[in-house]
N, C-alpha and C. Protein backbone atom coordinates (compact mmCIF):
# COMPACT_ATOMS: atom_id res chain seq x y z
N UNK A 1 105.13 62.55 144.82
CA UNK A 1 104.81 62.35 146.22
C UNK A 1 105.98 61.70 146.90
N UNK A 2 105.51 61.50 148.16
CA UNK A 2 107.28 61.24 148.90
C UNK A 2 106.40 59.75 149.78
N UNK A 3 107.48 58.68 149.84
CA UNK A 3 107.21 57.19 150.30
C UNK A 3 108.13 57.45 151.67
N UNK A 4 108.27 56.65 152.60
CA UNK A 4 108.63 56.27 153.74
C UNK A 4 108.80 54.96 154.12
N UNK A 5 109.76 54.38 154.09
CA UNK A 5 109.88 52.77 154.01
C UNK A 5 110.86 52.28 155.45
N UNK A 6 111.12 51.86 156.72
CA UNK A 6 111.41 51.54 157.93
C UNK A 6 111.87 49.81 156.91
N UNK A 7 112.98 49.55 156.91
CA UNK A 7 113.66 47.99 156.39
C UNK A 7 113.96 47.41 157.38
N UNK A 8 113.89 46.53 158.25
CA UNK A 8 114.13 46.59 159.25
C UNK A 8 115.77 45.40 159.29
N UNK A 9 115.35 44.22 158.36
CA UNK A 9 116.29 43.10 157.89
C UNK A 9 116.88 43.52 156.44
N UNK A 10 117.76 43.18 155.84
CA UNK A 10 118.53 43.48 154.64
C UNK A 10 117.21 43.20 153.86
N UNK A 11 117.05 44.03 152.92
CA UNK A 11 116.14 44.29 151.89
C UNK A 11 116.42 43.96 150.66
N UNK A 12 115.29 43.43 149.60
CA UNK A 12 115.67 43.23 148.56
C UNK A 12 114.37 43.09 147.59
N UNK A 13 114.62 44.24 146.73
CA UNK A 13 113.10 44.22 145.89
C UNK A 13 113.38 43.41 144.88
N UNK A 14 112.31 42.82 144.18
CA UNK A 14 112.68 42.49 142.89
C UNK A 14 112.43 43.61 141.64
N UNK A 15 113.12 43.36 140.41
CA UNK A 15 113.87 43.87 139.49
C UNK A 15 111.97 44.85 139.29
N UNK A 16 112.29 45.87 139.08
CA UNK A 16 110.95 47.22 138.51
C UNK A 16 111.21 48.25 138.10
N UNK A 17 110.26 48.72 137.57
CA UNK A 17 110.81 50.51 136.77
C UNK A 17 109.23 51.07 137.27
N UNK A 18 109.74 52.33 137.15
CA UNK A 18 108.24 53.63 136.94
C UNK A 18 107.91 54.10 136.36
N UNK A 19 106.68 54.28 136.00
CA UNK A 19 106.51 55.71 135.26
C UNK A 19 107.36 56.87 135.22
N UNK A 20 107.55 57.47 136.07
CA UNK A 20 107.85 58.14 137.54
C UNK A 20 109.55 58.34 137.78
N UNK A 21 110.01 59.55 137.75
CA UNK A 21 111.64 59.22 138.67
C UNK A 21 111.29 59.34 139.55
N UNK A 22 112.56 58.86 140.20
CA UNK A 22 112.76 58.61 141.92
C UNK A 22 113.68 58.80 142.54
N UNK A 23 113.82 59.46 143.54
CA UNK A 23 115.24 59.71 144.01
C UNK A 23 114.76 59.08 145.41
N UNK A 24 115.63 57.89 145.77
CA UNK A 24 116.03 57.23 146.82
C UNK A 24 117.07 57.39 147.98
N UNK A 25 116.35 58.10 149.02
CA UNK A 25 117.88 58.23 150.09
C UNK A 25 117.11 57.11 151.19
N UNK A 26 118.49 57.60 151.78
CA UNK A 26 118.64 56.36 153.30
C UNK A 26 118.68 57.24 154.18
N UNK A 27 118.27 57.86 155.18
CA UNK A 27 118.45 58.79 156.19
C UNK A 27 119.08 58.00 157.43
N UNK A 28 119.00 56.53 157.19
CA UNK A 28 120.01 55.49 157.88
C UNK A 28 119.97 54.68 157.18
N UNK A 29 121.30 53.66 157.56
CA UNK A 29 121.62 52.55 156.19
C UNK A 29 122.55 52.77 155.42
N UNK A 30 122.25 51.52 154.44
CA UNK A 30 122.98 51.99 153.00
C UNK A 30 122.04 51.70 152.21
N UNK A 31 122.04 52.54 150.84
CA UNK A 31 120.73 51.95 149.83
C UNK A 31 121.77 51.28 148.62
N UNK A 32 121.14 50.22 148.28
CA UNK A 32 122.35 50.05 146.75
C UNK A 32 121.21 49.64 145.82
N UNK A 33 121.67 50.51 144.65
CA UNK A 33 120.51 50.39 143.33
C UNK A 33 120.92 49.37 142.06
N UNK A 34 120.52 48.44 141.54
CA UNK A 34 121.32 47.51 140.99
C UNK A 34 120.35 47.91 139.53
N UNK A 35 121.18 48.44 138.23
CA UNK A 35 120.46 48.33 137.24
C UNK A 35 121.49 47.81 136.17
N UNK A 36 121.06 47.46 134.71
CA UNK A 36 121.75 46.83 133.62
C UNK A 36 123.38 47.27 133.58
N UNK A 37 123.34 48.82 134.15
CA UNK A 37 123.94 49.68 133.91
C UNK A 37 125.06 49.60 135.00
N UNK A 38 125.01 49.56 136.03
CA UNK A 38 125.72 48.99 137.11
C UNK A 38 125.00 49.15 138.53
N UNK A 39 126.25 49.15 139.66
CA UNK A 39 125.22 49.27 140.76
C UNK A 39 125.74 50.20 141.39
N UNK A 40 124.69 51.76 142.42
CA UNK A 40 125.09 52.77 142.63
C UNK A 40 124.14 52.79 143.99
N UNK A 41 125.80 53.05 144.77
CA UNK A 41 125.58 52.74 146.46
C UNK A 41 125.28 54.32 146.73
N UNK A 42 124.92 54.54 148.08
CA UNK A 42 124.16 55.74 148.45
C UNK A 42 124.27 55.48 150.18
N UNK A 43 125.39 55.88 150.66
CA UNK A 43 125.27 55.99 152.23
C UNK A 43 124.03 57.25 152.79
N UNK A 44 124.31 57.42 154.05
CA UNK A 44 123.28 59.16 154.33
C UNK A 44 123.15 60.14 153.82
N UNK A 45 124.65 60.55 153.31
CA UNK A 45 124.83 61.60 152.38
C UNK A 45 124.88 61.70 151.32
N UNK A 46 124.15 60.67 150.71
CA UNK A 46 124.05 60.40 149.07
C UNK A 46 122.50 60.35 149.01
N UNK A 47 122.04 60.35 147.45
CA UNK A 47 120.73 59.62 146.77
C UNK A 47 120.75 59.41 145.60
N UNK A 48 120.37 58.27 145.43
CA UNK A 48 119.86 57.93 144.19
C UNK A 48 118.85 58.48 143.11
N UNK A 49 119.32 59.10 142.29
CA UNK A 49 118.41 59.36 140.80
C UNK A 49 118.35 58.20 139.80
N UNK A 50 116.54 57.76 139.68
CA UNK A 50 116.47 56.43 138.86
C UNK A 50 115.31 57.01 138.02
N UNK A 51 116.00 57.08 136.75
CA UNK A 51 114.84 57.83 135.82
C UNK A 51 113.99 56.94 135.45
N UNK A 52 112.81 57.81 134.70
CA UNK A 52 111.35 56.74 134.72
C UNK A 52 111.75 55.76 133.53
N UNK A 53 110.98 54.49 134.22
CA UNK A 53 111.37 53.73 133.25
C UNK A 53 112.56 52.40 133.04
N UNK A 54 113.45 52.84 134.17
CA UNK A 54 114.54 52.36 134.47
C UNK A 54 114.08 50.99 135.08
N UNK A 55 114.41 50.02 134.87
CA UNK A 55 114.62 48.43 135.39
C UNK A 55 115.40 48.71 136.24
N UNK A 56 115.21 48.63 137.73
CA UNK A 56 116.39 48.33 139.05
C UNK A 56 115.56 47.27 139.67
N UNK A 57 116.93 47.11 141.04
CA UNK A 57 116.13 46.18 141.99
C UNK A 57 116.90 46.78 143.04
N UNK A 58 116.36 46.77 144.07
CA UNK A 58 117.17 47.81 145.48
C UNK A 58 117.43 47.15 146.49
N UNK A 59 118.58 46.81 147.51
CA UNK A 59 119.22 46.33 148.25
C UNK A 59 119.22 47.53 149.36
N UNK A 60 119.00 46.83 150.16
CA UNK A 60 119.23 47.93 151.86
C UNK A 60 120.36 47.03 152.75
N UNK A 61 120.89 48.00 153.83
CA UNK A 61 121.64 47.18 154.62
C UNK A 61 120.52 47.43 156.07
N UNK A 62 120.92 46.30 157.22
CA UNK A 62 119.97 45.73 157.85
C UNK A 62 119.71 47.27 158.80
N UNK A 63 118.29 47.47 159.37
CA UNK A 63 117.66 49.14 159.78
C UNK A 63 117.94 50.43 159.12
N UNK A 64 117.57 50.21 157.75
CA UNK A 64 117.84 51.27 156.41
C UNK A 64 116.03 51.99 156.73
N UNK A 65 116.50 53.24 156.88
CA UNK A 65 115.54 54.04 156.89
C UNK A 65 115.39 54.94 155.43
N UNK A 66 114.48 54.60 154.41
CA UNK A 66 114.39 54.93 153.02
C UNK A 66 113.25 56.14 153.07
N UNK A 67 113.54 57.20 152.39
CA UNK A 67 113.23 58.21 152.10
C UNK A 67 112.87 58.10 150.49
N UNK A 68 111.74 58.29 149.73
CA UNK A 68 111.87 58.26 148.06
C UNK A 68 110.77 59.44 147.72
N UNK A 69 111.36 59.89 146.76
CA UNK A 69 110.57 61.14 146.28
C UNK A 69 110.24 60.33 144.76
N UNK A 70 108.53 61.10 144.25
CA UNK A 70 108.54 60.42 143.26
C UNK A 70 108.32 61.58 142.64
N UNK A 71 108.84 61.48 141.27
CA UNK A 71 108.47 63.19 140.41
C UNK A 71 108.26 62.65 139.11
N UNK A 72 106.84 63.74 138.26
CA UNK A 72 106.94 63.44 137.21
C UNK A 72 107.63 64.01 136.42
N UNK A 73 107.76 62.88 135.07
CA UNK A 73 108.72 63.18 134.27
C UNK A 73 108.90 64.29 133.38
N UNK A 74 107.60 65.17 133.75
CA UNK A 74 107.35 66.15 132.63
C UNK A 74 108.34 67.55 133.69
N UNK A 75 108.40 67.16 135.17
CA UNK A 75 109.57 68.56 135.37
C UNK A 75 110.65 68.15 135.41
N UNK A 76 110.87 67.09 135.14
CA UNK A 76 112.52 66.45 135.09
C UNK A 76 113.02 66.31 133.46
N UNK A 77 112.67 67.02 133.22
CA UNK A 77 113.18 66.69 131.45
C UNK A 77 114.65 66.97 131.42
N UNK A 78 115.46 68.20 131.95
CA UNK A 78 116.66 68.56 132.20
C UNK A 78 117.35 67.57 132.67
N UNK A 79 117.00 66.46 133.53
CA UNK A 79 118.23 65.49 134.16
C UNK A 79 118.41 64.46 132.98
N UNK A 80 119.67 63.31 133.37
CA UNK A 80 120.31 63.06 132.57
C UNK A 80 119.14 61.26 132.54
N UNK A 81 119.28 60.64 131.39
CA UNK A 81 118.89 59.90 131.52
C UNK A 81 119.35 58.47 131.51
N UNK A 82 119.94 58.13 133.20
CA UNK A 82 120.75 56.98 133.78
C UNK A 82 120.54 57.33 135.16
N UNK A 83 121.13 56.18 135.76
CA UNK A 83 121.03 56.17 137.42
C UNK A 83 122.24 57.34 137.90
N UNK A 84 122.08 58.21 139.01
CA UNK A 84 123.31 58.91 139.51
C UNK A 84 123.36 58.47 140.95
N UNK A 85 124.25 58.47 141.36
CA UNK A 85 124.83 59.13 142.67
C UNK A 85 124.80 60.61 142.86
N UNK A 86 123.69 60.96 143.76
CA UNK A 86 123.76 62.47 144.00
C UNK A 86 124.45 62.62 145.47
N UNK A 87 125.00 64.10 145.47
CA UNK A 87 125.04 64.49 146.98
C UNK A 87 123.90 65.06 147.63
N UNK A 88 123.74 65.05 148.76
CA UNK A 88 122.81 65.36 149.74
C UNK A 88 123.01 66.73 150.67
N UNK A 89 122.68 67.65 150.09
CA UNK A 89 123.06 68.76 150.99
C UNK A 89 121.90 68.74 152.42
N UNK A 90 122.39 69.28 153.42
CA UNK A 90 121.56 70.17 154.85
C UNK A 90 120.04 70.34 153.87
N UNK A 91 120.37 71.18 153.01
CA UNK A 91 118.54 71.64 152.54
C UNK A 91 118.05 70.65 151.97
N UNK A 92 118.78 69.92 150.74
CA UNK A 92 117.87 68.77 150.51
C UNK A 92 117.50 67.80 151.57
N UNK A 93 118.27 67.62 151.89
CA UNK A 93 118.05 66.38 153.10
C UNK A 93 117.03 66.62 154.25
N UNK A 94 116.86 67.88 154.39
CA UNK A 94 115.67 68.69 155.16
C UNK A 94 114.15 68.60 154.01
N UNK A 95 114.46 69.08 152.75
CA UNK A 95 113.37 68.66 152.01
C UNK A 95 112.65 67.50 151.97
N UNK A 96 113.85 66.66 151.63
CA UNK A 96 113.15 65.26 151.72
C UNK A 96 112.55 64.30 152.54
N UNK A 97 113.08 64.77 153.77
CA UNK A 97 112.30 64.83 155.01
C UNK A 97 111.22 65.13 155.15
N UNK A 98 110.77 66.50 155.05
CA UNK A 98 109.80 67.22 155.19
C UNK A 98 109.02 67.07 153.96
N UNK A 99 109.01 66.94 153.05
CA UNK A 99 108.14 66.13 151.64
C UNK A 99 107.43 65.32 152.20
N UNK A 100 108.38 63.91 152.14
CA UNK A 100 108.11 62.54 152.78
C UNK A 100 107.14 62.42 153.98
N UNK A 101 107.00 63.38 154.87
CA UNK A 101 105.90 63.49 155.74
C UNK A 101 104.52 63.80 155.42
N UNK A 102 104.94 64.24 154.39
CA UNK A 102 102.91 64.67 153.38
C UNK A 102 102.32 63.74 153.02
N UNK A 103 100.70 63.79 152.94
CA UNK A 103 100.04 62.92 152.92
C UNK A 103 100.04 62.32 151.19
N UNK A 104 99.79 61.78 151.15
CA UNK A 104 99.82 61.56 149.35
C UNK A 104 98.94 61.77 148.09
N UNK A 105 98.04 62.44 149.39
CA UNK A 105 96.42 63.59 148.85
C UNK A 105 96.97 64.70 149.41
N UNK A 106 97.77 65.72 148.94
CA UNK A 106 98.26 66.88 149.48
C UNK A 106 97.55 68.33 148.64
């Protein structure tokens, strides 16, 4: 399912994992993902891949507009298992948009 998060002041979660991956964009902002592993920044045209399971804690810069897709792990078996920096193409970035607007009983 897809989350929608409006940050309005610098953000800061404390340290969690999911069941669940997640890919985290900023459609404004910056997102920064802090895990054991290091920390992986994500302007507009980036997102974050945080596989299930993963210990992070997430940092926004101040009016970060967060976009997060949550997927289970059983169609993600192919990705790698660590945090990435992805790019953000026109279509994804339209997907994740348009995901993120569904209800979470879809």
């Amino acid at each position: 399912y897809g989350r929608t998060e409006s940050l309005p002041n610098r953000a800061l979660t404390r340290r969690h994992s999911h069941p669940w991956v997640q890919l985290s964009y900023a459609i404004s902002g910056v997102l920064e993902i802090q895990t054991s592993a290091g920390r992986f920044v994500a302007p507009p045209q980036r997102a974050v891949w945080i596989p299930a399971g993963m210990p992070h804690r997430v940092y926004s810069s101040p009016h970060t507009e967060m976009r997060s897709l949550y997927l289970d792990c059983r169609v993600t078996a192919w990705a790698a298992e660590r945090c990435q920096v992805l790019e953000v193409s026109s279509l994804l970035r339209e997907l994740i948009r348009s995901f993120s607007a569904l209800p979470v009983e879809y």
